[in-house]
Protein backbone atom coordinates (compact mmCIF):
# COMPACT_ATOMS: atom_id res chain seq x y z
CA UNK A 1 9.46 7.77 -10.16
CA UNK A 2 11.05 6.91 -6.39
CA UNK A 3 10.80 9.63 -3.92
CA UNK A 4 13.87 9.83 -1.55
CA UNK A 5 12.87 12.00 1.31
CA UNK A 6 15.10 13.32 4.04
CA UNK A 7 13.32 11.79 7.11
CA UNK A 8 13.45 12.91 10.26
CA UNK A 9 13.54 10.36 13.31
CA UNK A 10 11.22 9.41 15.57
CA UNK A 11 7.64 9.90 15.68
CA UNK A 12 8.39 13.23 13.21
CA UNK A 13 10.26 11.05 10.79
CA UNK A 14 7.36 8.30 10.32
CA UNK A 15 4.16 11.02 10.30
CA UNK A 16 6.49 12.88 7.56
CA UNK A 17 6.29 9.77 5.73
CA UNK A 18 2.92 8.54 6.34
CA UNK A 19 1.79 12.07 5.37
CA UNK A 20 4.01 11.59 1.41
CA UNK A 21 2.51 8.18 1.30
CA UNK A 22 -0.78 9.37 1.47
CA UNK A 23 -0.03 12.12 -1.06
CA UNK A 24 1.60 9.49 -3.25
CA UNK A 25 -1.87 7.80 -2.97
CA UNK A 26 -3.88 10.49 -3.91
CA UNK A 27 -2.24 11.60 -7.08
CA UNK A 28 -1.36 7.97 -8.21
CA UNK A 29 -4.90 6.98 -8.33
CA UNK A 30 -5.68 9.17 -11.01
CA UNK A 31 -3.10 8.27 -13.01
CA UNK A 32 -4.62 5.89 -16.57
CA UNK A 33 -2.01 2.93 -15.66
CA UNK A 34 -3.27 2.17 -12.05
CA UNK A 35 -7.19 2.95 -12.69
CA UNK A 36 -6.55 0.74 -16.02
CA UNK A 37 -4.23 -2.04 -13.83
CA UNK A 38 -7.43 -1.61 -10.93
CA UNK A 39 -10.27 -2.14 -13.27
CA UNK A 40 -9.01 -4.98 -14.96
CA UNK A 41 -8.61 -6.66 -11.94
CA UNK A 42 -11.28 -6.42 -10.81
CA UNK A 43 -12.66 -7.81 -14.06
CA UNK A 44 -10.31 -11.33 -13.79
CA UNK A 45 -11.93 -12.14 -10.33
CA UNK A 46 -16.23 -13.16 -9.81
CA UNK A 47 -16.46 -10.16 -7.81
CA UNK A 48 -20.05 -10.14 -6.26
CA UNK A 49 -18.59 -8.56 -3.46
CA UNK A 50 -16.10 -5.92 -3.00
CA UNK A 51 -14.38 -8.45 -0.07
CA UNK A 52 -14.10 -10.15 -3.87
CA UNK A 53 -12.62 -7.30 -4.85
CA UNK A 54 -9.88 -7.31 -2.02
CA UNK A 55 -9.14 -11.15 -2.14
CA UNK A 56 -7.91 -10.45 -6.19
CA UNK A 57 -5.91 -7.54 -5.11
CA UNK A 58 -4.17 -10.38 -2.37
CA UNK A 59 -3.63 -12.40 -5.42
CA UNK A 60 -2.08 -10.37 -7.69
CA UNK A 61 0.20 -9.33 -4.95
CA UNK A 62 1.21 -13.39 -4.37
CA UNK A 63 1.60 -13.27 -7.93
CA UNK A 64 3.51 -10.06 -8.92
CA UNK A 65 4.85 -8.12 -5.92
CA UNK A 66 8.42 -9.86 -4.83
CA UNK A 67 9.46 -8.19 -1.12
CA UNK A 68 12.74 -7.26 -0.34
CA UNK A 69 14.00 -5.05 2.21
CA UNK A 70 15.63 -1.66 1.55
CA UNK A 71 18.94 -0.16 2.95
CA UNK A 72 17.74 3.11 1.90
CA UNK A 73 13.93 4.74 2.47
CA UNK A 74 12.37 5.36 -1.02
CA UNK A 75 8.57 4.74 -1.73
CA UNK A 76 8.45 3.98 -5.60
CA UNK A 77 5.30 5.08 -7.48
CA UNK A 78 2.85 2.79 -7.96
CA UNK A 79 2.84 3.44 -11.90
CA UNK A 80 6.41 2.73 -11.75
CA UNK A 81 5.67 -1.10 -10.08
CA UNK A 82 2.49 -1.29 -12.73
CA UNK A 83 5.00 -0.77 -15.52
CA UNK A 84 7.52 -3.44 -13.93
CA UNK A 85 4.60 -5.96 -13.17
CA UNK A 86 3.32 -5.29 -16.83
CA UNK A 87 6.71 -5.61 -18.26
CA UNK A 88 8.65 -8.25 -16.13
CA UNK A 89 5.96 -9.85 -14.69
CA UNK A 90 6.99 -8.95 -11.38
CA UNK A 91 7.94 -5.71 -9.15
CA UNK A 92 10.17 -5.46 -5.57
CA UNK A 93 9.93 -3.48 -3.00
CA UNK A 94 9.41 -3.25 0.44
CA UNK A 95 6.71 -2.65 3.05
CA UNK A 96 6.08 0.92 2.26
CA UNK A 97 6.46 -0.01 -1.69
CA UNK A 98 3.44 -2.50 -1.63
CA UNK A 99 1.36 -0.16 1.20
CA UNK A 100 1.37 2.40 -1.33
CA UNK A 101 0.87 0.11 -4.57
CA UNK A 102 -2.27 -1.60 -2.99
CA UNK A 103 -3.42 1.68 -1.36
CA UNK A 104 -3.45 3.51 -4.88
CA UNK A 105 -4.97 0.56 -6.54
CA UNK A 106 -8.21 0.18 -4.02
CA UNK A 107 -8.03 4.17 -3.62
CA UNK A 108 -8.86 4.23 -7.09
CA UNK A 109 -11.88 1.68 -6.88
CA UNK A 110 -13.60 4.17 -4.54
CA UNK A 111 -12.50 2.42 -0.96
CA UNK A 112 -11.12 4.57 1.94
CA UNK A 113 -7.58 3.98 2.50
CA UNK A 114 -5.41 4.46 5.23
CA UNK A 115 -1.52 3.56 6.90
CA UNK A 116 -1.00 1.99 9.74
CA UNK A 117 2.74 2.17 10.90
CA UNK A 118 3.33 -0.16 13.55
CA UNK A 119 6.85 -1.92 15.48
CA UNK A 120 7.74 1.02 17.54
CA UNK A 121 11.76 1.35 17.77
CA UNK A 122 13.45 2.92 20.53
CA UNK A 123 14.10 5.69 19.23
CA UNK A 124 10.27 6.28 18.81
CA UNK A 125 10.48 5.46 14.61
CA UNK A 126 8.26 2.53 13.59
CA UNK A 127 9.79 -0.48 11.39
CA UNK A 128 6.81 -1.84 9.40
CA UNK A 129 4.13 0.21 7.53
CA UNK A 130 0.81 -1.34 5.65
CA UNK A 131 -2.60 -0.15 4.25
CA UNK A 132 -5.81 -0.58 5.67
CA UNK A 133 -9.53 -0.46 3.41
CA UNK A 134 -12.80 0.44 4.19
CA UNK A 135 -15.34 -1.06 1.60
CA UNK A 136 -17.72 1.78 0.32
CA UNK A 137 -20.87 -0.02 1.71
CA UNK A 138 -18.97 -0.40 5.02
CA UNK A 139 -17.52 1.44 8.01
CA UNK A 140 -15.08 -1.27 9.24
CA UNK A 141 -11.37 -0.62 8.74
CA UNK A 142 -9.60 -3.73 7.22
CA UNK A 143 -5.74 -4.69 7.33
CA UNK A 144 -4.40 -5.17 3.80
CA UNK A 145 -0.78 -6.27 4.08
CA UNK A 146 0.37 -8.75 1.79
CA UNK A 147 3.92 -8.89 3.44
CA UNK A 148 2.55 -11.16 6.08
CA UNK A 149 0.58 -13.99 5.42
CA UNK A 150 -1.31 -13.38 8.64
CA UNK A 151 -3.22 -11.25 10.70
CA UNK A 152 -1.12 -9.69 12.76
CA UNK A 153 -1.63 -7.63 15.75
CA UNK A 154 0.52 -4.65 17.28
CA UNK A 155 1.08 -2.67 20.41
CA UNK A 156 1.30 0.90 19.24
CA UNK A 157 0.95 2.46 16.01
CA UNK A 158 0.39 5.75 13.85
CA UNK A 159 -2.61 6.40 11.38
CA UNK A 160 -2.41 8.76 8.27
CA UNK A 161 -5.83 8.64 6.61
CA UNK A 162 -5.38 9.27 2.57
């Protein structure tokens, strides 16, 4: 499944989506094919820790997840990248694609999930999107963005807790 939305600009436009993201997250987690995709990775990696835990997830991302950006705005389900990682070895998408995919995956592990949409355009829209974690023995908020293969930091942003 993609959803296509009709988004609103601005500020409007990016909560609207943050908001369907987070509902995307929500129902996708209990869906077999990402708890089943979630557990067994968790099972390939020595995870004494869930930072463990988080470093596989980064790995099968490097591995499996190919970014590319999109003319159009559609969030694909995160079953629907499972089935194209399990099938082809590999799934595209862009920043809100992989948010979603990673948020579902550790959403279904039991950590707290969140967006962060960040690059504020002029016209008050935002141009990147990506998930943060909280570990369930922990109250710090991590980034989890495997677009970037640093830590970035950011002026302004918008939160949507899932």
């Amino acid at each position: 499944m993609v959803s296509q939305i009709l988004i609103p600009t601005g500020r409007q436009g990016t909560s609207e989506v943050l908001a369907h993201m987070a509902r995307l997250v929500r129902e996708s987690a209990r869906e077999p094919l990402v708890r089943h995709m979630s557990v067994d990775l968790v099972r390939s990696v020595y995870a004494s820790h869930y930072a463990d835990v988080v470093w596989g997830l980064k790995n099968f991302f490097m591995r499996h997840f190919r970014f590319i950006d999109e003319p159009d705005e559609m969030i694909a389900a995160p079953s629907r990248l499972l089935r194209a990682i399990r099938e082809a070895g590999a799934a595209w998408g862009d920043c809100d694609d992989a948010a979603v995919l990673a948020a579902a995956m550790l959403y279904s592990l039991g950590f707290g999930v969140r967006f962060r949409a960040v690059i504020e355009q002029p016209d008050g829209s935002f141009g990147h999107v990506f998930a943060e974690y909280k570990a369930p023995d922990s109250s710090l908020w991590l980034i989890f963005d495997p677009t970037v293969p640093f830590r970035p930091t950011y002026d302004s942003s918008l939160l949507q807790e899932v």
